[in-house]
PDB file of N, CA and C in Angstrom:
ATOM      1  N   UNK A   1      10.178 113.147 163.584  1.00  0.00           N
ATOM      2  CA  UNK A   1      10.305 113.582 162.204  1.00  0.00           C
ATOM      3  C   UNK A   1       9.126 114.493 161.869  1.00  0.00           C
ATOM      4  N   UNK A   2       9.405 115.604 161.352  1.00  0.00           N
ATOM      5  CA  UNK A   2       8.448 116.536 160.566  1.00  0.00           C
ATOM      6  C   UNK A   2       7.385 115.610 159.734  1.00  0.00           C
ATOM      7  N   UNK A   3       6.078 116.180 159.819  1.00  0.00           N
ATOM      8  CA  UNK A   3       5.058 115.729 158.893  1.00  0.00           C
ATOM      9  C   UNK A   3       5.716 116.453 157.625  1.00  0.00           C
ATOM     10  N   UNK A   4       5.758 117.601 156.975  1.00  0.00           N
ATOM     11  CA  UNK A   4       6.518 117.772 156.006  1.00  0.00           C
ATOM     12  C   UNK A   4       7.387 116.874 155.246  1.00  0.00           C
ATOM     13  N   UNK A   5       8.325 116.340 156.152  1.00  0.00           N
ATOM     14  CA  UNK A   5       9.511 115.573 155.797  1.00  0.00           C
ATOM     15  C   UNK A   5       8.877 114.298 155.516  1.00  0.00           C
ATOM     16  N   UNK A   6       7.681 113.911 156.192  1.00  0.00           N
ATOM     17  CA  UNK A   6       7.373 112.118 155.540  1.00  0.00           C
ATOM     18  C   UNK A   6       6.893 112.442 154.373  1.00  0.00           C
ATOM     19  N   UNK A   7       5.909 113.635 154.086  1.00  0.00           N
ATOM     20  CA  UNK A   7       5.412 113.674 152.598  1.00  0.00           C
ATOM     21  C   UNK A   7       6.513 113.923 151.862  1.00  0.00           C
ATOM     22  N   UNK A   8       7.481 114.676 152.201  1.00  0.00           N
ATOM     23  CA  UNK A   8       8.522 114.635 151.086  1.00  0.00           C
ATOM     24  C   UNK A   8       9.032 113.520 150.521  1.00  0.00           C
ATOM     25  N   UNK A   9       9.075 112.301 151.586  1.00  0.00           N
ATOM     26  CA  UNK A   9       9.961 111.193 151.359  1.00  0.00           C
ATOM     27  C   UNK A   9       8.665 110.570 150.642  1.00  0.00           C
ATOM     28  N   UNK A  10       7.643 109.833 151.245  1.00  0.00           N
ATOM     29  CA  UNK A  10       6.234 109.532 150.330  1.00  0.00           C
ATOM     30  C   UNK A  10       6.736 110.037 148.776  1.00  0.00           C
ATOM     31  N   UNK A  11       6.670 111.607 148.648  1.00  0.00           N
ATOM     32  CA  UNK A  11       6.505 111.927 147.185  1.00  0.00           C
ATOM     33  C   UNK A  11       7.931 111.633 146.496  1.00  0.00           C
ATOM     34  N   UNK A  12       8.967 111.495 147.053  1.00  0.00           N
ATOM     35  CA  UNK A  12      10.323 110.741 146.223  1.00  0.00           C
ATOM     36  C   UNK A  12      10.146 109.519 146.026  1.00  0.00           C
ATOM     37  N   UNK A  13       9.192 108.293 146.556  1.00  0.00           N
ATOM     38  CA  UNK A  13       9.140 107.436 146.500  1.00  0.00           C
ATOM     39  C   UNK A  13       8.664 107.863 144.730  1.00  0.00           C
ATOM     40  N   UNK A  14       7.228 108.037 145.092  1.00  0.00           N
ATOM     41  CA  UNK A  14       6.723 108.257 143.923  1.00  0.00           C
ATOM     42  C   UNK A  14       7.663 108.741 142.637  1.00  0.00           C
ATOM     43  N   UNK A  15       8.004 110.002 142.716  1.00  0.00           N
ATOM     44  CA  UNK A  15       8.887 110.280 141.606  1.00  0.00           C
ATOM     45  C   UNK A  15       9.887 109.467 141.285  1.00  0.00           C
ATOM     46  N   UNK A  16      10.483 108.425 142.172  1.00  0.00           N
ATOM     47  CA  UNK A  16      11.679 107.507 141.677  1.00  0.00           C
ATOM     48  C   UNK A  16      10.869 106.336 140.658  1.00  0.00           C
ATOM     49  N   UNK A  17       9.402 106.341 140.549  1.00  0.00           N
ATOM     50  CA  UNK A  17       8.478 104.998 140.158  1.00  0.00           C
ATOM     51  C   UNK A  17       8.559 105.889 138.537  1.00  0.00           C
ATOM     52  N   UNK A  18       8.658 107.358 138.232  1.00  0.00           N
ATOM     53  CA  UNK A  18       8.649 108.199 136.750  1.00  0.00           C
ATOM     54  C   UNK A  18       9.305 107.593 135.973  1.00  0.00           C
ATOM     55  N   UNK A  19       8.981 107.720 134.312  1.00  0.00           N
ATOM     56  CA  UNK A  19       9.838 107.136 133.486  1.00  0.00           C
ATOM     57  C   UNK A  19       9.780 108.599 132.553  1.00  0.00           C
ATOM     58  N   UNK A  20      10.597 108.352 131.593  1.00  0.00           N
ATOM     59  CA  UNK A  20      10.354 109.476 130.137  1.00  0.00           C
ATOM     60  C   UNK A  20      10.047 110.995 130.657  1.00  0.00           C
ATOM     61  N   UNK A  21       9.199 111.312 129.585  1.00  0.00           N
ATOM     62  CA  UNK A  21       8.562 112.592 130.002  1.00  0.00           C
ATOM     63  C   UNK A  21       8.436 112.987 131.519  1.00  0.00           C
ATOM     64  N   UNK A  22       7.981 112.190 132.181  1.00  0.00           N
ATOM     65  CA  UNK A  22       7.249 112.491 133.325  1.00  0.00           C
ATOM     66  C   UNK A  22       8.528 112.922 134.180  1.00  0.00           C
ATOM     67  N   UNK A  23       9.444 112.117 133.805  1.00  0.00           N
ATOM     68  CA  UNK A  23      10.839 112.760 135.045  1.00  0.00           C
ATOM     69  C   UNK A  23      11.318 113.783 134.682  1.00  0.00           C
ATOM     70  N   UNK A  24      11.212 113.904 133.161  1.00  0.00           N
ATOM     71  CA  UNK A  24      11.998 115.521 132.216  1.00  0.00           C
ATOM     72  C   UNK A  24      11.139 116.689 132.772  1.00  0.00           C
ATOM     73  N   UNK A  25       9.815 116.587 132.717  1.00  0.00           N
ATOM     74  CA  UNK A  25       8.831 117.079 133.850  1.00  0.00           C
ATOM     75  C   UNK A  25       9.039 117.585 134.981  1.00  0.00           C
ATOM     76  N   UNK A  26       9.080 116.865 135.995  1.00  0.00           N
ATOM     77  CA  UNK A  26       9.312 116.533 137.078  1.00  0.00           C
ATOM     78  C   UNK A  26      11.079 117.434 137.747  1.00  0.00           C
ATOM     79  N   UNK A  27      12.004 116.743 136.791  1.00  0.00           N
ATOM     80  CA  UNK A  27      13.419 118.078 136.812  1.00  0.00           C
ATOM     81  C   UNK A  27      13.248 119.145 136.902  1.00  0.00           C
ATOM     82  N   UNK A  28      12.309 119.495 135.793  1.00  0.00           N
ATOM     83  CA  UNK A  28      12.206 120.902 135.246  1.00  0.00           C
ATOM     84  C   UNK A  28      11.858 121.500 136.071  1.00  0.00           C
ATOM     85  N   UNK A  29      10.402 120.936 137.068  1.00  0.00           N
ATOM     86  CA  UNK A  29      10.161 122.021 137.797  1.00  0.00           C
ATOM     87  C   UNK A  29      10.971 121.669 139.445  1.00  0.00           C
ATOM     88  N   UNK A  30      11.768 120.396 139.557  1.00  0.00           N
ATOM     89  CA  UNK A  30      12.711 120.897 140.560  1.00  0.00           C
ATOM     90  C   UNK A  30      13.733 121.868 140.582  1.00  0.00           C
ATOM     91  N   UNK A  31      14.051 122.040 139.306  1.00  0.00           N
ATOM     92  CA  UNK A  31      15.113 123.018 139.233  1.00  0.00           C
ATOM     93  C   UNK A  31      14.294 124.914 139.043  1.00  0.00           C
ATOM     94  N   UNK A  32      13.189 124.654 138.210  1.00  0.00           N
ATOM     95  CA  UNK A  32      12.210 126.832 138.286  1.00  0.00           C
ATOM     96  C   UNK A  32      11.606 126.348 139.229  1.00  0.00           C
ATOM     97  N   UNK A  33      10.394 125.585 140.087  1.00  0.00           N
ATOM     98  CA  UNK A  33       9.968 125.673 141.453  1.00  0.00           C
ATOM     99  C   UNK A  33       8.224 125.950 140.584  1.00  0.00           C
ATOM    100  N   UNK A  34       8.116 127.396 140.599  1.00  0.00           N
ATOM    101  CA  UNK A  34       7.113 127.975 140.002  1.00  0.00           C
ATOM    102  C   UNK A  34       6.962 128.120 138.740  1.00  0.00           C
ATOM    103  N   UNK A  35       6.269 128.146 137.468  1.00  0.00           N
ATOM    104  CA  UNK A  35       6.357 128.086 136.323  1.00  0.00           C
ATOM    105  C   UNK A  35       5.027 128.651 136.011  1.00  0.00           C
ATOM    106  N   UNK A  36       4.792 129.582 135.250  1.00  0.00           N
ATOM    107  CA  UNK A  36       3.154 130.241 134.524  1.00  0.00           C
ATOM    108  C   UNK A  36       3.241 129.049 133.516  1.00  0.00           C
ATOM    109  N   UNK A  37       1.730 128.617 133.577  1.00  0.00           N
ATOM    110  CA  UNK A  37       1.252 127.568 132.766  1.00  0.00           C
ATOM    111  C   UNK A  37       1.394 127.129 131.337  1.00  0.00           C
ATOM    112  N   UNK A  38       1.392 128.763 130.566  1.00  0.00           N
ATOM    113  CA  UNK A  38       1.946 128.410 129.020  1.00  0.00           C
ATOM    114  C   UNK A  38       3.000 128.485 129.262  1.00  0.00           C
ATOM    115  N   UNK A  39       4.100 129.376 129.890  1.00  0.00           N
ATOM    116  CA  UNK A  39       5.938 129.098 129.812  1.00  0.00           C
ATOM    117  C   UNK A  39       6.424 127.378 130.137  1.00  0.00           C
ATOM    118  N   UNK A  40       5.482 126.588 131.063  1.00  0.00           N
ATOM    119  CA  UNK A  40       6.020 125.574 131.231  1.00  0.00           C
ATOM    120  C   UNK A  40       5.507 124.380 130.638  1.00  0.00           C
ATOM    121  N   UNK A  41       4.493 124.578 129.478  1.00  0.00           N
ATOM    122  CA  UNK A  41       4.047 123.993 128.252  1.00  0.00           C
ATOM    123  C   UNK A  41       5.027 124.049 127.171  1.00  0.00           C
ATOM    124  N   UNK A  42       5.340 125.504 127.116  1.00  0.00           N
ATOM    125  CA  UNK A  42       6.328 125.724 125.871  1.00  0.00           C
ATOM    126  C   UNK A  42       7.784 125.246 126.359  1.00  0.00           C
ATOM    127  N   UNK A  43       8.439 125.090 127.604  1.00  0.00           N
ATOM    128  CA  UNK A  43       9.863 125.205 127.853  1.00  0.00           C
ATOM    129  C   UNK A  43       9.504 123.362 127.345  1.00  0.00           C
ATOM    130  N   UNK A  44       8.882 122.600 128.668  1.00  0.00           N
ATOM    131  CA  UNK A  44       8.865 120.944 128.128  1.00  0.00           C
ATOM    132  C   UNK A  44       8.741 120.711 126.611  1.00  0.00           C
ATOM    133  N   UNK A  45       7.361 121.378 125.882  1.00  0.00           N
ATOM    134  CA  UNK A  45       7.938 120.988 124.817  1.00  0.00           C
ATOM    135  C   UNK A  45       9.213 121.111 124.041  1.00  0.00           C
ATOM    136  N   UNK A  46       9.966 122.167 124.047  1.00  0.00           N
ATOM    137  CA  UNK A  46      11.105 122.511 123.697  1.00  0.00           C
ATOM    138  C   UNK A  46      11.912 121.256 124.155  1.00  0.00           C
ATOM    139  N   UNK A  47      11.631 121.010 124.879  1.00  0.00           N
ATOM    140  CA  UNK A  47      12.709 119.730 126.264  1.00  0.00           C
ATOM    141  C   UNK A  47      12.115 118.350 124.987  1.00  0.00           C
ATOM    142  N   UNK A  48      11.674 118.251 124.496  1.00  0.00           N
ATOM    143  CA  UNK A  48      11.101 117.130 124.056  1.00  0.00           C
ATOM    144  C   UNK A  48       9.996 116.340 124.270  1.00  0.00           C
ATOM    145  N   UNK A  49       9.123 116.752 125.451  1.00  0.00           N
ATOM    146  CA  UNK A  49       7.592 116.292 126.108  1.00  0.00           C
ATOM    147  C   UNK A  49       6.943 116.435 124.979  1.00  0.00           C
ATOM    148  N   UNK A  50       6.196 115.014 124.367  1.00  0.00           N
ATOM    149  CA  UNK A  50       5.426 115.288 123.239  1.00  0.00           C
ATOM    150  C   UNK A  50       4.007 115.551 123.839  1.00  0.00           C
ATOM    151  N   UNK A  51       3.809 115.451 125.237  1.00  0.00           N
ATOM    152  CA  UNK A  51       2.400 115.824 125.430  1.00  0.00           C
ATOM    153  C   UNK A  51       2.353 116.889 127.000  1.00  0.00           C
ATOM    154  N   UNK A  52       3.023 118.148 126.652  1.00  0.00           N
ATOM    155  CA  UNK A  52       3.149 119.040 128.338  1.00  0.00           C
ATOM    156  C   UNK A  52       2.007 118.871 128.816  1.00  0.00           C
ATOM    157  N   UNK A  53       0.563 119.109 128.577  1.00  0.00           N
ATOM    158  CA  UNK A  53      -0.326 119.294 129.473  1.00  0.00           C
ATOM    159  C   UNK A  53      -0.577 118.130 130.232  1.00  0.00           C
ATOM    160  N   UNK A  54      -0.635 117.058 129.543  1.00  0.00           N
ATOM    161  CA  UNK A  54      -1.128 116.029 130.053  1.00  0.00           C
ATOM    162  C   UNK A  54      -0.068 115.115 130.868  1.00  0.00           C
ATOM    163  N   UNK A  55       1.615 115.015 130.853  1.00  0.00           N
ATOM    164  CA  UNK A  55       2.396 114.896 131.664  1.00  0.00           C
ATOM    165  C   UNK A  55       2.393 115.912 132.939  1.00  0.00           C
ATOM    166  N   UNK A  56       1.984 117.064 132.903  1.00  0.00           N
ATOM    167  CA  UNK A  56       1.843 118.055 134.224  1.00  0.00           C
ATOM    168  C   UNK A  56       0.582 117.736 135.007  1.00  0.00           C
ATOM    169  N   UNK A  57      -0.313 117.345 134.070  1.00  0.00           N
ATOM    170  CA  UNK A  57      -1.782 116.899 134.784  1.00  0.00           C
ATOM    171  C   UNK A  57      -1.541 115.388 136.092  1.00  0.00           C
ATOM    172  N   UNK A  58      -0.552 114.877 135.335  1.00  0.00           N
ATOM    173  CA  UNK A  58      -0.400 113.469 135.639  1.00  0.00           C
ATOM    174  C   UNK A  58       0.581 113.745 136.815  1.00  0.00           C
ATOM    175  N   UNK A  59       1.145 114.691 136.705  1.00  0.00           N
ATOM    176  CA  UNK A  59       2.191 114.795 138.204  1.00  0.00           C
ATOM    177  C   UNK A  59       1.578 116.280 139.367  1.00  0.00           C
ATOM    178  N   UNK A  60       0.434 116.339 138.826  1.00  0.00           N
ATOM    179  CA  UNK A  60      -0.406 117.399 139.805  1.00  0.00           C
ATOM    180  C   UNK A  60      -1.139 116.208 140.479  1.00  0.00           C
ATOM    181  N   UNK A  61      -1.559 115.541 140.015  1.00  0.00           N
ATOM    182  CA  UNK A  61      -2.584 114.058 140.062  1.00  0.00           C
ATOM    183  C   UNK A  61      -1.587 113.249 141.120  1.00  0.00           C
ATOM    184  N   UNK A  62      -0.803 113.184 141.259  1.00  0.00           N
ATOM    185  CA  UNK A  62       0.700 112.146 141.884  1.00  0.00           C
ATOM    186  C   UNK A  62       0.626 112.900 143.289  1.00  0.00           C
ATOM    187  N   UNK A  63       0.691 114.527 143.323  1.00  0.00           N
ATOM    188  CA  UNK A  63       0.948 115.227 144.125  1.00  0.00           C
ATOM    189  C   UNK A  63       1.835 115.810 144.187  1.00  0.00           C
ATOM    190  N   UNK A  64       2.688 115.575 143.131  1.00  0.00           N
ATOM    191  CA  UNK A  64       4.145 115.868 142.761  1.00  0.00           C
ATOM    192  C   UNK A  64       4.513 117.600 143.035  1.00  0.00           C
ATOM    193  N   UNK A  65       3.332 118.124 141.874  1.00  0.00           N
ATOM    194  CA  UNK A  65       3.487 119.461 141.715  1.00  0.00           C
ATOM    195  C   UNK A  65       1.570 119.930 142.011  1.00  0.00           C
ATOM    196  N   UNK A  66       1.559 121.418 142.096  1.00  0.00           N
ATOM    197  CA  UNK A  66       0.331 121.885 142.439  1.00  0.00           C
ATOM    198  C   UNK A  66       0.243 122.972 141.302  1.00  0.00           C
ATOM    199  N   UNK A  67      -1.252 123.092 141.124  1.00  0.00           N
ATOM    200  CA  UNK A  67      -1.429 123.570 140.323  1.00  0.00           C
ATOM    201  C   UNK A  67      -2.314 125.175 140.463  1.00  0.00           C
ATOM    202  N   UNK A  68      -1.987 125.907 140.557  1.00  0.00           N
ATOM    203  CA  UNK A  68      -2.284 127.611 140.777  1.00  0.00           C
ATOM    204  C   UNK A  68      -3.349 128.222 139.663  1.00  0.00           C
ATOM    205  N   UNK A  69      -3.901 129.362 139.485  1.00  0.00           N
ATOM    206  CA  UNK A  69      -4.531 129.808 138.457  1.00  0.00           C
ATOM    207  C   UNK A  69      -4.148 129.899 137.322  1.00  0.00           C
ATOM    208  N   UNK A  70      -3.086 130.062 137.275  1.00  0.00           N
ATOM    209  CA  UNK A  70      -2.102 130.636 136.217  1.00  0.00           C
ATOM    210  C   UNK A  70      -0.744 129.895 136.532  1.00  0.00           C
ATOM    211  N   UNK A  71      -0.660 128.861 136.893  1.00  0.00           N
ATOM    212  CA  UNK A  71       0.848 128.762 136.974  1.00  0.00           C
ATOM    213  C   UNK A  71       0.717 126.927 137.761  1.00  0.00           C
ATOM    214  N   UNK A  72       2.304 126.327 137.538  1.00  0.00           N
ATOM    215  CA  UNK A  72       2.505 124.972 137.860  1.00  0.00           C
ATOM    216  C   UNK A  72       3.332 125.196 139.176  1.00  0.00           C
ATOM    217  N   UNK A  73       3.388 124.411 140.271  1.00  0.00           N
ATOM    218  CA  UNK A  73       4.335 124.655 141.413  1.00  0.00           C
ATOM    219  C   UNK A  73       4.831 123.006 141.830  1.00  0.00           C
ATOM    220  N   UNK A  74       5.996 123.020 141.818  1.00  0.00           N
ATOM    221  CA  UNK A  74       5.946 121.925 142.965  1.00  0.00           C
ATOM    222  C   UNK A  74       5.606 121.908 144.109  1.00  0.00           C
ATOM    223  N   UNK A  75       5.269 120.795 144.704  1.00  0.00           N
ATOM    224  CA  UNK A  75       4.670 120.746 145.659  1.00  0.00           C
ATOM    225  C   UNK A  75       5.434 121.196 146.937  1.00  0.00           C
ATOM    226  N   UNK A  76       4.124 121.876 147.991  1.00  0.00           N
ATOM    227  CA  UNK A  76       4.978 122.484 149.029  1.00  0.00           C
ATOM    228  C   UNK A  76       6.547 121.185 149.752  1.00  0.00           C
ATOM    229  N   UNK A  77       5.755 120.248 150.237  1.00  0.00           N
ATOM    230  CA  UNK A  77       6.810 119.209 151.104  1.00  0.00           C
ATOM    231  C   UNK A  77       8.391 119.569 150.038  1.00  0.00           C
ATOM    232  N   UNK A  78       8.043 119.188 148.582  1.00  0.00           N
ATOM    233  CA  UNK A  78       9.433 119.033 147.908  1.00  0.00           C
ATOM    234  C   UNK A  78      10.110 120.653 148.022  1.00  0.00           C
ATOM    235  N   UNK A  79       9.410 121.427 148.301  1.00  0.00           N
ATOM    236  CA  UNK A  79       9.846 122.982 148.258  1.00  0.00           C
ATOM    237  C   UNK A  79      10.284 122.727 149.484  1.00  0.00           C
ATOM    238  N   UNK A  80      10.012 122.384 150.310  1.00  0.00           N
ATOM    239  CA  UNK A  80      10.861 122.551 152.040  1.00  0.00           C
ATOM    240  C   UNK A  80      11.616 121.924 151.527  1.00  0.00           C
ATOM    241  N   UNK A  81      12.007 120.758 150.936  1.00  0.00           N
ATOM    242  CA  UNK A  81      13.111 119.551 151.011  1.00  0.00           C
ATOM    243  C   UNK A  81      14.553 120.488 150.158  1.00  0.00           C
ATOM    244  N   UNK A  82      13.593 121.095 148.907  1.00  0.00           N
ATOM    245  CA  UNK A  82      14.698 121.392 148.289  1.00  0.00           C
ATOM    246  C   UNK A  82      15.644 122.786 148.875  1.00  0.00           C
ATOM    247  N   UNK A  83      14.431 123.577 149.556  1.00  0.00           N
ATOM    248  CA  UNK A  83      14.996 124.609 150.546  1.00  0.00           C
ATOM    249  C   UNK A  83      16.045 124.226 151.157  1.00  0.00           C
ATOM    250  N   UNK A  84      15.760 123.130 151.760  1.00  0.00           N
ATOM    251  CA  UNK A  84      16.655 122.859 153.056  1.00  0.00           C
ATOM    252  C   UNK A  84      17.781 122.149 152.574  1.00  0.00           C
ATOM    253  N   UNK A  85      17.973 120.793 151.655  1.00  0.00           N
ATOM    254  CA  UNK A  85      19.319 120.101 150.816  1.00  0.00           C
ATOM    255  C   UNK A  85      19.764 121.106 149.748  1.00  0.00           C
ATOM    256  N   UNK A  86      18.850 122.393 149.018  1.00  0.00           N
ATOM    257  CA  UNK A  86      19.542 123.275 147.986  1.00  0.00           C
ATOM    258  C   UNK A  86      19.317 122.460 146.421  1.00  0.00           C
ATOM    259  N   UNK A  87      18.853 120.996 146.624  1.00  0.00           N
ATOM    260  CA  UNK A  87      18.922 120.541 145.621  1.00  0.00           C
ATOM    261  C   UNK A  87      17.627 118.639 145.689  1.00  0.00           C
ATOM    262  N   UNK A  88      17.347 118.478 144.859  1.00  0.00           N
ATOM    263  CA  UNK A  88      16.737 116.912 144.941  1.00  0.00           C
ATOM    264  C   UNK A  88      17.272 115.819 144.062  1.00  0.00           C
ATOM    265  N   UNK A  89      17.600 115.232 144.171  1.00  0.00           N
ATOM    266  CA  UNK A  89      17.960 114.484 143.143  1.00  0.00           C
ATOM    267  C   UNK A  89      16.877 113.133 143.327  1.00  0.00           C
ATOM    268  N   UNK A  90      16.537 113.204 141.537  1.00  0.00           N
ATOM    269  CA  UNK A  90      15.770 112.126 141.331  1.00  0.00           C
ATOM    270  C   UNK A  90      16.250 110.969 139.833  1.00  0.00           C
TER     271      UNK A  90
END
């Protein structure tokens, strides 16, 4: 098995443990991937996240997603996973 592929599975563990915000979170950027830092402050709040920064902090912190100069990413492993299934479901 790919080292890739165990962190992927590792980090689904994790994301299946999300509740609330943190999974509305967590969707969002399985489904844009990459996100500039205020667009994905303003889209969650729109989504209903009463606190974006600090739910994105908390899933950069997890390993979930990575965090760029300017911008939110999920994390590489879930980017191969979703490359390769087209989709994640959590």
């Amino acid at each position: 098995m790919e080292e890739w592929y165990r962190e992927a599975s590792m980090l689904l563990d994790k994301a299946r443990r999300l509740r609330g915000d943190e999974i509305v979170a967590l969707r969002y950027f399985i489904e844009n991937v990459s996100v500039g830092t205020l667009r994905a402050e303003m889209d969650l709040s729109r989504k209903g996240v009463s606190e974006p920064k600090r739910v994105i902090e908390k899933l950069v912190e997890l390993g979930l997603l990575e965090k760029g100069e300017y911008s939110y990413s999920l994390s590489l492993p879930l980017r191969m996973l979703r490359a390769r299934r087209g989709s994640i479901k959590i």
